[in-house]
PDB file of N, CA and C in Angstrom:
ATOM      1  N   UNK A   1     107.773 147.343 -30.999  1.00  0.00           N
ATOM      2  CA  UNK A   1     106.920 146.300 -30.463  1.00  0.00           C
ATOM      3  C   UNK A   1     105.996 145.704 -31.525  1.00  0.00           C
ATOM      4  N   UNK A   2     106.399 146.292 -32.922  1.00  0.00           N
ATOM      5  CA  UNK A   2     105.119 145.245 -33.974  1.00  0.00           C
ATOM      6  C   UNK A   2     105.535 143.675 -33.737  1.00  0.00           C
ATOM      7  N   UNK A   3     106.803 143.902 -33.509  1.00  0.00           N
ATOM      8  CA  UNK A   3     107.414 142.450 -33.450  1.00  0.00           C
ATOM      9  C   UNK A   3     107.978 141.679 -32.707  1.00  0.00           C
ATOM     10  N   UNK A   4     106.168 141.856 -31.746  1.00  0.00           N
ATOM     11  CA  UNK A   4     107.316 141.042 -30.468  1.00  0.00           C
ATOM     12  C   UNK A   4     107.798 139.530 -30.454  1.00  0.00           C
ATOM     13  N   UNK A   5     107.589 138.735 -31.418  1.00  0.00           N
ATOM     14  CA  UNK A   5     108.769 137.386 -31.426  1.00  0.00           C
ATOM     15  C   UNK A   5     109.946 137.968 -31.600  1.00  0.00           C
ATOM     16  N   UNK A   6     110.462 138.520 -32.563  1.00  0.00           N
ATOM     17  CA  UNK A   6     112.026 138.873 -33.072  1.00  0.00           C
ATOM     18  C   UNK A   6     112.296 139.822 -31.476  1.00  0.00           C
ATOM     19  N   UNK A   7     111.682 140.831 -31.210  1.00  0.00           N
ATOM     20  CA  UNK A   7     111.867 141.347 -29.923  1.00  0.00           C
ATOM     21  C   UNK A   7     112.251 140.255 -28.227  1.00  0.00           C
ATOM     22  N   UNK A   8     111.274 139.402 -28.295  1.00  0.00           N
ATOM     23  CA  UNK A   8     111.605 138.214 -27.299  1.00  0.00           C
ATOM     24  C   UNK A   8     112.663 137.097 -27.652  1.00  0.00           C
ATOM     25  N   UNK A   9     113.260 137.206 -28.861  1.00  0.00           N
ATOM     26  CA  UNK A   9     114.520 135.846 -29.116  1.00  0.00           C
ATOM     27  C   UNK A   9     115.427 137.439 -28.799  1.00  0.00           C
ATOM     28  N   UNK A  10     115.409 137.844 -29.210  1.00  0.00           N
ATOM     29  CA  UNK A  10     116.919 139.186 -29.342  1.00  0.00           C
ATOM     30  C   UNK A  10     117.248 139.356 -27.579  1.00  0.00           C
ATOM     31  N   UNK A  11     115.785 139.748 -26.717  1.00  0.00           N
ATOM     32  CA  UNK A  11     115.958 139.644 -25.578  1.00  0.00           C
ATOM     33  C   UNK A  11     116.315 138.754 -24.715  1.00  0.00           C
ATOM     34  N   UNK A  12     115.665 137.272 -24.911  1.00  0.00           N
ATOM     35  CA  UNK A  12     116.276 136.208 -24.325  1.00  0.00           C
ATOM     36  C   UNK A  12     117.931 135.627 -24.539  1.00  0.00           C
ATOM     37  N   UNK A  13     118.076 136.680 -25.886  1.00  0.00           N
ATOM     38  CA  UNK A  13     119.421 136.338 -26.159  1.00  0.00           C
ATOM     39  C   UNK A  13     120.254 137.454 -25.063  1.00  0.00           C
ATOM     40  N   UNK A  14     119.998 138.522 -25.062  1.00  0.00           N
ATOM     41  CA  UNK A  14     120.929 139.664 -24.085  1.00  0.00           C
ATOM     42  C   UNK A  14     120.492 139.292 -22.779  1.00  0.00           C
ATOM     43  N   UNK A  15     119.490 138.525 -22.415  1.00  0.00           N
ATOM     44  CA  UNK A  15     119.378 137.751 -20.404  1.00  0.00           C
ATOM     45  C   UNK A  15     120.444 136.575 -20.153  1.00  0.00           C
ATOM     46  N   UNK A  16     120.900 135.890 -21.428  1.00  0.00           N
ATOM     47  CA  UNK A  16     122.045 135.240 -21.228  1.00  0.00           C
ATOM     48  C   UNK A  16     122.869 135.277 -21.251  1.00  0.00           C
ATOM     49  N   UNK A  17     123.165 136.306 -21.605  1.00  0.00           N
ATOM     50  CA  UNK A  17     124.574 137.038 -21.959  1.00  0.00           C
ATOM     51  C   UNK A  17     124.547 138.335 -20.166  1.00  0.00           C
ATOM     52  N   UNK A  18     123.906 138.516 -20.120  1.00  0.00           N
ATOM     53  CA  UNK A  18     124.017 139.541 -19.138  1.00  0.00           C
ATOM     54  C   UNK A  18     122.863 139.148 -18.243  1.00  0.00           C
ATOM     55  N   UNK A  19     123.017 138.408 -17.265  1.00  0.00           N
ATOM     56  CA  UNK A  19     121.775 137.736 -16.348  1.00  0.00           C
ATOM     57  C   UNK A  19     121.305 139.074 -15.384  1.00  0.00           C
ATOM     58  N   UNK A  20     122.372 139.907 -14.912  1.00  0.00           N
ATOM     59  CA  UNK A  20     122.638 140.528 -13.854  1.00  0.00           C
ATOM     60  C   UNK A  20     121.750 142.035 -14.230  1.00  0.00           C
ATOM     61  N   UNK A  21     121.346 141.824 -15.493  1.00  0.00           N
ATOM     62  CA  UNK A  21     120.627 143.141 -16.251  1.00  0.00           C
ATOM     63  C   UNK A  21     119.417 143.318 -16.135  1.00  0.00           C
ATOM     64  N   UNK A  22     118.894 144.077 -15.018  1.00  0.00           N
ATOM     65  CA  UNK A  22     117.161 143.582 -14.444  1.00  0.00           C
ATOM     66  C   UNK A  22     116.369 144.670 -15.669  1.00  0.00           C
ATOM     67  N   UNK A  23     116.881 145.821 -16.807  1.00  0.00           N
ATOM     68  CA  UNK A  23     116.271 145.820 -17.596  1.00  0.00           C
ATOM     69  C   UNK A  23     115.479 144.769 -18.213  1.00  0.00           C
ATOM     70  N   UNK A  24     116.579 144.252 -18.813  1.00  0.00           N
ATOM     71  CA  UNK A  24     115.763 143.056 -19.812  1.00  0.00           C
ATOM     72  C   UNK A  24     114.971 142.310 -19.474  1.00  0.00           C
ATOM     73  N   UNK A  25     115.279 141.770 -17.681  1.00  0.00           N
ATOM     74  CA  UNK A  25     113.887 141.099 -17.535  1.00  0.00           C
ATOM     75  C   UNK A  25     112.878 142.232 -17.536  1.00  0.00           C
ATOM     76  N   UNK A  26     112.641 143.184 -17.348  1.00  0.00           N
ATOM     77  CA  UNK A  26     111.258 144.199 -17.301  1.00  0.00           C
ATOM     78  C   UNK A  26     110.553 144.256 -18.765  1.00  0.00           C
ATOM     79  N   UNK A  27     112.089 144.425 -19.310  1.00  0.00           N
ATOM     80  CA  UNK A  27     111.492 144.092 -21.142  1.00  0.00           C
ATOM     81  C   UNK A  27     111.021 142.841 -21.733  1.00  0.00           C
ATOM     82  N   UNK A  28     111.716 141.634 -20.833  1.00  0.00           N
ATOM     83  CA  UNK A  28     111.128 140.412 -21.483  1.00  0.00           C
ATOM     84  C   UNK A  28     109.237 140.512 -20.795  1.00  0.00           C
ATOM     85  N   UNK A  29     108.828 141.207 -19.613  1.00  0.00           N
ATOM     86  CA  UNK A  29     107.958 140.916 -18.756  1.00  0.00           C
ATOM     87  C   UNK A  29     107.112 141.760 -19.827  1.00  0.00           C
ATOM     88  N   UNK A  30     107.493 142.970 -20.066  1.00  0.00           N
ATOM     89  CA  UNK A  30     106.624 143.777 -21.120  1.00  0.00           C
ATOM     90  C   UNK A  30     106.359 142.813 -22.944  1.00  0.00           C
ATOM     91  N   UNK A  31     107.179 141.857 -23.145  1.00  0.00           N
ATOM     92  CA  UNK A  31     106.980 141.244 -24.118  1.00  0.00           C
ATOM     93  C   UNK A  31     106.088 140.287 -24.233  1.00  0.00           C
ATOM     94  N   UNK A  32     105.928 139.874 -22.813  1.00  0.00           N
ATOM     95  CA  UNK A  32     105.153 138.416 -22.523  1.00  0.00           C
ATOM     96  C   UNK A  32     103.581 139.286 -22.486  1.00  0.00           C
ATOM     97  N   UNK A  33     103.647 139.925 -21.905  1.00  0.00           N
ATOM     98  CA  UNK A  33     102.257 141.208 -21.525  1.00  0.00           C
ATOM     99  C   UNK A  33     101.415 141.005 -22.676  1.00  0.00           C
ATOM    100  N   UNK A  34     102.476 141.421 -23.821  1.00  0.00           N
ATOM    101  CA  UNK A  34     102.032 142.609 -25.186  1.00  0.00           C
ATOM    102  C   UNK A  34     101.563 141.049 -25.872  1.00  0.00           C
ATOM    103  N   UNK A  35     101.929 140.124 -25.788  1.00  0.00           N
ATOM    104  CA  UNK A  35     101.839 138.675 -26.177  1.00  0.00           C
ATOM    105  C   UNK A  35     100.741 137.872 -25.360  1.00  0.00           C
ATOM    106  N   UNK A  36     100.375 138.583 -24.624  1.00  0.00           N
ATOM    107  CA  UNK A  36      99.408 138.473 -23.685  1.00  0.00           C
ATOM    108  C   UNK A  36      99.116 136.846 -23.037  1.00  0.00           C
ATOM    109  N   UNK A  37     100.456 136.740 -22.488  1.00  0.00           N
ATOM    110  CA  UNK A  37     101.374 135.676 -21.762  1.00  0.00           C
ATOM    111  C   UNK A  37     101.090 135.739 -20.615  1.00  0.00           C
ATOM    112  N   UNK A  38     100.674 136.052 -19.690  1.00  0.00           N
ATOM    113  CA  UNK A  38     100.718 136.738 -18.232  1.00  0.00           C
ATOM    114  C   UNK A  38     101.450 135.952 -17.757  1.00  0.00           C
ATOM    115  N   UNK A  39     101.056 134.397 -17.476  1.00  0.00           N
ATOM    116  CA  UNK A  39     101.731 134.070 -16.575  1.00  0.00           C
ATOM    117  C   UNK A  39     103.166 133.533 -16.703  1.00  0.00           C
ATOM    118  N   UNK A  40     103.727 134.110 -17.955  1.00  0.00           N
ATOM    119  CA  UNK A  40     105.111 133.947 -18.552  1.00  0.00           C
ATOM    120  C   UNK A  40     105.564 134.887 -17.799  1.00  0.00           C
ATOM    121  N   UNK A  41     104.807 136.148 -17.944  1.00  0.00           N
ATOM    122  CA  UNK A  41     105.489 137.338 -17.931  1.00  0.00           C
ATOM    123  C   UNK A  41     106.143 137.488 -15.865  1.00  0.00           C
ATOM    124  N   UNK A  42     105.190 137.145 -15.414  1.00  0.00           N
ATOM    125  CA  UNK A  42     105.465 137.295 -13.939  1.00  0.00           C
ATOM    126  C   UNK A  42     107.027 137.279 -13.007  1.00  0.00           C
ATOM    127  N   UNK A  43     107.084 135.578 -13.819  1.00  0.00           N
ATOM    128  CA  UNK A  43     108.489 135.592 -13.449  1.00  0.00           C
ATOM    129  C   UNK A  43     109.528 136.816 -13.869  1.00  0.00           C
ATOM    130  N   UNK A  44     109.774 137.254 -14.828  1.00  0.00           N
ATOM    131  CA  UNK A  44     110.949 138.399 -15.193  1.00  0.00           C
ATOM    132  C   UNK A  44     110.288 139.894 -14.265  1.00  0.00           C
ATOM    133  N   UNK A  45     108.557 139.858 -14.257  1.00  0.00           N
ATOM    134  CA  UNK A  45     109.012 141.253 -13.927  1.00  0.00           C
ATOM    135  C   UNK A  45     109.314 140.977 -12.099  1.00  0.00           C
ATOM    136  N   UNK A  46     109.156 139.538 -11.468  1.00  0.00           N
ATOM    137  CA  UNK A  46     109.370 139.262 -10.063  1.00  0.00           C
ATOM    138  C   UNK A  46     111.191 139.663 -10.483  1.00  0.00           C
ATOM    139  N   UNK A  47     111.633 139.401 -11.104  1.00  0.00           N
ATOM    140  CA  UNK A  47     113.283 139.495 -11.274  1.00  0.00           C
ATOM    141  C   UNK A  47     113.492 140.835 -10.782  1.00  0.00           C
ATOM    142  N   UNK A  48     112.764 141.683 -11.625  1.00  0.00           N
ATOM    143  CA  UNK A  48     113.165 143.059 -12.199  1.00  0.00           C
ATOM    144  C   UNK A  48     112.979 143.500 -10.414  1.00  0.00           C
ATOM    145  N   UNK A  49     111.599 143.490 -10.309  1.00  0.00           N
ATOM    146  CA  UNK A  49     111.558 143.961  -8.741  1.00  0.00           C
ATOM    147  C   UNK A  49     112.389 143.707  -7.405  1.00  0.00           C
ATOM    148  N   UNK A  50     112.763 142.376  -7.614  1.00  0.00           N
ATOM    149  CA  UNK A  50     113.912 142.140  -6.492  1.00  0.00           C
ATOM    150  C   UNK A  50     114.746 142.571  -6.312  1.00  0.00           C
ATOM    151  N   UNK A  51     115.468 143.251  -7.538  1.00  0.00           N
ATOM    152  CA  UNK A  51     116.245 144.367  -7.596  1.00  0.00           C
ATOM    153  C   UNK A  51     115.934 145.795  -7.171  1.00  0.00           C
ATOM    154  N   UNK A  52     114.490 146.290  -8.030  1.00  0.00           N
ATOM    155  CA  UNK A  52     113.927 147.426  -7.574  1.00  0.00           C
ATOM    156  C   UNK A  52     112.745 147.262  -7.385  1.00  0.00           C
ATOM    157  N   UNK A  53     112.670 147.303  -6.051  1.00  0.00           N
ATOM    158  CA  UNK A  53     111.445 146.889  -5.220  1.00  0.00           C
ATOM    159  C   UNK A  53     110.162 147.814  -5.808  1.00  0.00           C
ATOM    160  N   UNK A  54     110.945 149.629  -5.806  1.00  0.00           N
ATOM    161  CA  UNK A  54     109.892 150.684  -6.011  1.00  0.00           C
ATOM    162  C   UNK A  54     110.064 151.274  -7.344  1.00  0.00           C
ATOM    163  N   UNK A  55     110.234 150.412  -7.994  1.00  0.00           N
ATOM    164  CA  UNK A  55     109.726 150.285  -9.888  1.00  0.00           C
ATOM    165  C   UNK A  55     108.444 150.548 -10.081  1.00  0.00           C
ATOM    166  N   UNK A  56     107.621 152.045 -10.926  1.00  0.00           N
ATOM    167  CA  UNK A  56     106.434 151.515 -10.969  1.00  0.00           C
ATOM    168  C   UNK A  56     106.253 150.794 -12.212  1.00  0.00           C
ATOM    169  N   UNK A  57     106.913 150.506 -13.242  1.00  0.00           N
ATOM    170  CA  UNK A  57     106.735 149.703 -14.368  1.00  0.00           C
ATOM    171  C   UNK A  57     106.908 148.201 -13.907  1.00  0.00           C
ATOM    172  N   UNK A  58     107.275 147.849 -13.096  1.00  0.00           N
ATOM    173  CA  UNK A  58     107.749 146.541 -12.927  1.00  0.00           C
ATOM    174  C   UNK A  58     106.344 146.240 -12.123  1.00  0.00           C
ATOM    175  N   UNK A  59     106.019 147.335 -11.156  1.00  0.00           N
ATOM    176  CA  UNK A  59     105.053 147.002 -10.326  1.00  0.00           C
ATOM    177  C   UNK A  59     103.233 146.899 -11.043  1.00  0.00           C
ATOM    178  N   UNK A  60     103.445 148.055 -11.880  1.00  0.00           N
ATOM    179  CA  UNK A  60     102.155 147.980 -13.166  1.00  0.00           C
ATOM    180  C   UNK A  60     102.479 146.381 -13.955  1.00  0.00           C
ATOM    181  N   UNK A  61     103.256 146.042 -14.150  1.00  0.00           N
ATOM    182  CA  UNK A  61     103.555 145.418 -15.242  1.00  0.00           C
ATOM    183  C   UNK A  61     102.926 143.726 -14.751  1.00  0.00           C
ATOM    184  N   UNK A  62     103.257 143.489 -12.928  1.00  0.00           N
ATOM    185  CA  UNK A  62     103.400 142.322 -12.684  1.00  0.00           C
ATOM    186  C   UNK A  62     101.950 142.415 -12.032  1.00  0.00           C
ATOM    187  N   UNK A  63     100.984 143.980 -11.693  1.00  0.00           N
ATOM    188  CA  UNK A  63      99.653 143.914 -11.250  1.00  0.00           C
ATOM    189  C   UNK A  63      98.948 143.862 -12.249  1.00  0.00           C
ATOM    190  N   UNK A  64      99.199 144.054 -13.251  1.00  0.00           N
ATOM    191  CA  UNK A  64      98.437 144.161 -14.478  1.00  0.00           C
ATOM    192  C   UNK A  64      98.282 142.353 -15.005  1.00  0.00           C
ATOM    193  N   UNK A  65      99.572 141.193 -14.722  1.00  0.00           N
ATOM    194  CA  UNK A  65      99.105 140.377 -14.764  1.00  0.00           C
ATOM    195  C   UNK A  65      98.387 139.537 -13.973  1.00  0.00           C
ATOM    196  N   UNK A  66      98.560 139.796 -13.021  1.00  0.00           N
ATOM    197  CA  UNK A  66      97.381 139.599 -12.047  1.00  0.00           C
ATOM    198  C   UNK A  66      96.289 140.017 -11.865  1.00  0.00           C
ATOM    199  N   UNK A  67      96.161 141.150 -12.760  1.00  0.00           N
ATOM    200  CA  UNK A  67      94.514 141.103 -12.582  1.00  0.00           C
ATOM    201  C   UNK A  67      93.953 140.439 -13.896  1.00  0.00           C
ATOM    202  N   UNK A  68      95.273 140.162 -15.018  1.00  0.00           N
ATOM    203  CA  UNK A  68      94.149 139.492 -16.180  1.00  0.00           C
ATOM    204  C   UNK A  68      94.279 138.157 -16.562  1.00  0.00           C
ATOM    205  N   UNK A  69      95.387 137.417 -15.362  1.00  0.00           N
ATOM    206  CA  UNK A  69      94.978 135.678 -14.897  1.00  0.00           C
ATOM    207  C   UNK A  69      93.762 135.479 -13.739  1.00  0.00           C
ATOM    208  N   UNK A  70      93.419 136.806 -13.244  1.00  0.00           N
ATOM    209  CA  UNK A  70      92.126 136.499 -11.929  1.00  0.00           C
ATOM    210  C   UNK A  70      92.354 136.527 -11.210  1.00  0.00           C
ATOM    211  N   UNK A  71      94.081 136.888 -10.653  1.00  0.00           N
ATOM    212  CA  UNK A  71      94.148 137.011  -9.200  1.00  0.00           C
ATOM    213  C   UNK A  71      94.095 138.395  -8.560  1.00  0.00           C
ATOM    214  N   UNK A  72      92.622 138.504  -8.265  1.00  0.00           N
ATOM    215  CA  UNK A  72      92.195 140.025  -7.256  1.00  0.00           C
ATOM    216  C   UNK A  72      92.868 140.730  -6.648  1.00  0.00           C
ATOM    217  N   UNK A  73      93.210 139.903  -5.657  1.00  0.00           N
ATOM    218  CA  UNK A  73      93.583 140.174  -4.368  1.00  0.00           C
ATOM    219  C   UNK A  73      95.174 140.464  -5.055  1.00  0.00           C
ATOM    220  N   UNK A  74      95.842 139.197  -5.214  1.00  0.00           N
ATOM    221  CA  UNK A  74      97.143 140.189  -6.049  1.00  0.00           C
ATOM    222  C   UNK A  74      97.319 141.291  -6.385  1.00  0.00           C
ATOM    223  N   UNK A  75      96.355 141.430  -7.603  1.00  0.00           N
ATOM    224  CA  UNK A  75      96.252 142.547  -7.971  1.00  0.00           C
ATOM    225  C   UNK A  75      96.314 143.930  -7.581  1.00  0.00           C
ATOM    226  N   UNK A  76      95.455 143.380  -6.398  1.00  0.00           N
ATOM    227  CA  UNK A  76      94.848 144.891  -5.414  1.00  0.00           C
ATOM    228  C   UNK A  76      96.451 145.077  -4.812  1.00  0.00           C
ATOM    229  N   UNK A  77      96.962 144.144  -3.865  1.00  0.00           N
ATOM    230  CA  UNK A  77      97.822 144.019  -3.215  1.00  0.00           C
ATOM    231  C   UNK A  77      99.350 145.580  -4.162  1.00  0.00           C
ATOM    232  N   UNK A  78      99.314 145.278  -5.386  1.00  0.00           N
ATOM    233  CA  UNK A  78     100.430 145.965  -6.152  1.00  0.00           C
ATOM    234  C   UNK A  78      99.671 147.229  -6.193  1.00  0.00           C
ATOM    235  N   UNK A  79      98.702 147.348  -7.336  1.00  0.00           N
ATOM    236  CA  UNK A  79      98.233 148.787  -7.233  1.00  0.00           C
ATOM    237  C   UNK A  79      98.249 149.330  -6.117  1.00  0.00           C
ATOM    238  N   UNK A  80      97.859 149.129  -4.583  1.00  0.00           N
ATOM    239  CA  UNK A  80      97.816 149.836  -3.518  1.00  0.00           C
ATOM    240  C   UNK A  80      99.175 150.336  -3.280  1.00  0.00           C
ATOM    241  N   UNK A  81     100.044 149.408  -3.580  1.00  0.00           N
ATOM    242  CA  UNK A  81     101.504 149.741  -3.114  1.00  0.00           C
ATOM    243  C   UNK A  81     102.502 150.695  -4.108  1.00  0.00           C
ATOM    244  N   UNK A  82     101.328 150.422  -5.485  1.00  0.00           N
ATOM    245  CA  UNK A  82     101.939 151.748  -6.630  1.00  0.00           C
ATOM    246  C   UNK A  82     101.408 152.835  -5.920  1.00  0.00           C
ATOM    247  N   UNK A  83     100.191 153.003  -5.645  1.00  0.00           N
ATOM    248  CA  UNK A  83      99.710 154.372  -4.981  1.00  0.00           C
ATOM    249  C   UNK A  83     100.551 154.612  -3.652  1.00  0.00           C
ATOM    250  N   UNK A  84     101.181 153.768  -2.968  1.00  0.00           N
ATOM    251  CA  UNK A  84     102.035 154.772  -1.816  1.00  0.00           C
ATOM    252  C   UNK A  84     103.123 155.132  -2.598  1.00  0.00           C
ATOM    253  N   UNK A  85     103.609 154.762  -3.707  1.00  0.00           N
ATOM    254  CA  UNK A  85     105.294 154.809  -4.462  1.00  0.00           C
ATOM    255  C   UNK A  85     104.712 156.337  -4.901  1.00  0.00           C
ATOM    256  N   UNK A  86     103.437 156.250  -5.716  1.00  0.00           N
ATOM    257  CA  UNK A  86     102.972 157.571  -6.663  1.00  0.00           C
ATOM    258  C   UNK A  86     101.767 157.508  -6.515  1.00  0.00           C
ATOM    259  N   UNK A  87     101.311 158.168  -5.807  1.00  0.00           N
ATOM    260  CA  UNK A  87      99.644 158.776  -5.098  1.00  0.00           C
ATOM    261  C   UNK A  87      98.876 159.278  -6.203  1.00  0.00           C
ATOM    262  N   UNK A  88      99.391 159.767  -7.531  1.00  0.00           N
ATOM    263  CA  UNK A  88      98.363 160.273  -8.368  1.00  0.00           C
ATOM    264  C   UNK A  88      98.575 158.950  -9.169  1.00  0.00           C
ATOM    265  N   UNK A  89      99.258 157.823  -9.691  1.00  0.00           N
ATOM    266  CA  UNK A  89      99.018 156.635 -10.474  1.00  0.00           C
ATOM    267  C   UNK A  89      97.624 156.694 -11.102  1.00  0.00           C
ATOM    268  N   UNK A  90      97.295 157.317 -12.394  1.00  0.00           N
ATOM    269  CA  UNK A  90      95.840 156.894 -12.371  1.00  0.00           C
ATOM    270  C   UNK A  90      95.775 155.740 -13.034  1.00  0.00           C
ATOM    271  N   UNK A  91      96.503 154.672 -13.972  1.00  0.00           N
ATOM    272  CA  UNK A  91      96.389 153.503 -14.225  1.00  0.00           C
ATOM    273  C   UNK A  91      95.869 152.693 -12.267  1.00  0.00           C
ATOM    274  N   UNK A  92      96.699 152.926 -12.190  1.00  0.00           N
ATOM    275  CA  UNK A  92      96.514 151.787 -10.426  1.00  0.00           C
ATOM    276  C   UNK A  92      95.255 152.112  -9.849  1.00  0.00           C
ATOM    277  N   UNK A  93      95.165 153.557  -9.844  1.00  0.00           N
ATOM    278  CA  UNK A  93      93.836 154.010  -9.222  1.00  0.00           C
ATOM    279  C   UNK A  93      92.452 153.389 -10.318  1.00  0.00           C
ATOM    280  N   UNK A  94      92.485 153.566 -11.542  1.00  0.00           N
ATOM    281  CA  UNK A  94      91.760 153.285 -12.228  1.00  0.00           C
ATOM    282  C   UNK A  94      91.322 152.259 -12.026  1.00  0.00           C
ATOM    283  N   UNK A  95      92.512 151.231 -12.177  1.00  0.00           N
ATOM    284  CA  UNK A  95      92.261 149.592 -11.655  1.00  0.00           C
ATOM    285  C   UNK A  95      91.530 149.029 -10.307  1.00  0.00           C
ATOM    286  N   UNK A  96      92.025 150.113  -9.567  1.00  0.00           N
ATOM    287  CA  UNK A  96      91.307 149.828  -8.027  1.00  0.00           C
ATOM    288  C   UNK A  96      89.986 149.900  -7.969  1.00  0.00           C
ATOM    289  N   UNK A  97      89.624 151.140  -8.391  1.00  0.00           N
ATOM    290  CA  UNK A  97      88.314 151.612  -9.005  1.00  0.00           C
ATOM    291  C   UNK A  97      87.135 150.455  -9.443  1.00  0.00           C
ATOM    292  N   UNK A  98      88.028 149.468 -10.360  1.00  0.00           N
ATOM    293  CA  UNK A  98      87.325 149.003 -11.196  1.00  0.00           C
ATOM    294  C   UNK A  98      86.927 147.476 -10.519  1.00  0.00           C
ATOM    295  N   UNK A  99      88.276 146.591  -9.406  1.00  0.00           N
ATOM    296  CA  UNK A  99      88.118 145.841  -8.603  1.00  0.00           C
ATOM    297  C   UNK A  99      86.944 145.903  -8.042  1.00  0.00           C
ATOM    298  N   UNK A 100      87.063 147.019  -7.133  1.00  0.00           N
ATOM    299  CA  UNK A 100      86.142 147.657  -6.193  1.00  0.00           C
ATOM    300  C   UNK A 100      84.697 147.258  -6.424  1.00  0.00           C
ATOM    301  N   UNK A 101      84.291 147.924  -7.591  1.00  0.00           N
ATOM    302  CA  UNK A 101      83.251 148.170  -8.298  1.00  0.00           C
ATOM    303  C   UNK A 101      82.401 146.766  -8.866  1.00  0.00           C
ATOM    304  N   UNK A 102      83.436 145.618  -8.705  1.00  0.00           N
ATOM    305  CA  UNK A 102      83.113 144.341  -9.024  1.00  0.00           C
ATOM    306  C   UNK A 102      82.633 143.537  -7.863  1.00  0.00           C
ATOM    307  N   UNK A 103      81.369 142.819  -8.203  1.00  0.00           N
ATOM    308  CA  UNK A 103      80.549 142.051  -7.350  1.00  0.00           C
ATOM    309  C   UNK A 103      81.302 140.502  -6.617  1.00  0.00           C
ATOM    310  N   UNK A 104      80.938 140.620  -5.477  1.00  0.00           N
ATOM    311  CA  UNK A 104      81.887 139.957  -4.556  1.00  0.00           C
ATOM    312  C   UNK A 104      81.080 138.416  -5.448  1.00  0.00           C
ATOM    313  N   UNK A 105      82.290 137.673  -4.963  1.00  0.00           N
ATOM    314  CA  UNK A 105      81.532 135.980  -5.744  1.00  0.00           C
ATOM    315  C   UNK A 105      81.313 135.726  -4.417  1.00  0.00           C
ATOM    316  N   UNK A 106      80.181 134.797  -4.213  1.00  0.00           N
ATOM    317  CA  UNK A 106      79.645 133.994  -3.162  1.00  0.00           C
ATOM    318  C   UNK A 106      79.515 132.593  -3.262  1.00  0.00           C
TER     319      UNK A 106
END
């Protein structure tokens, strides 16, 4: 991952070649992340999940951009649903934690 351009052309090259490969979108979604793309990233890891609904990487991956474009409630919405997949999640829990803990806007 030092290199995630050469990492995101190599990948966009194996999603066209193999569309049907919900890895690569999870990997392109983790590339856009690390590139700190969010709202690039959404679409591939929505791919990855339609396939596997109870992914928790796909599911960290696509709450994690939602909580750092601003959408809360998104946000909350995935972590809660990582904690029924895996009840000890402490990334998700952490995150919830930290929602929580944030002052309502008025």
């Amino acid at each position: 991952m030092n290199r995630p351009d050469e990492a995101l052309e190599i990948l966009k090259k194996d999603a066209a070649i193999a569309p049907e490969d919900t890895e690569i979108e999870l990997a392109l979604g983790a590339v856009f992340c690390h590139r700190k793309e969010f709202a690039e990233a959404i679409p591939h890891y929505e791919k990855f999940l339609s396939e596997r609904p109870g992914e928790i990487d796909g599911l960290l991956g696509i709450s994690e951009c939602y909580y750092q474009l601003g959408y809360t409630d998104s946000a909350m919405i995935g972590y809660d649903h990582i904690l029924k997949v895996d009840p000890e999640n402490r990334q998700a829990r952490n995150r919830i934690n930290e929602l929580r803990s944030q002052p309502v806007a008025t």
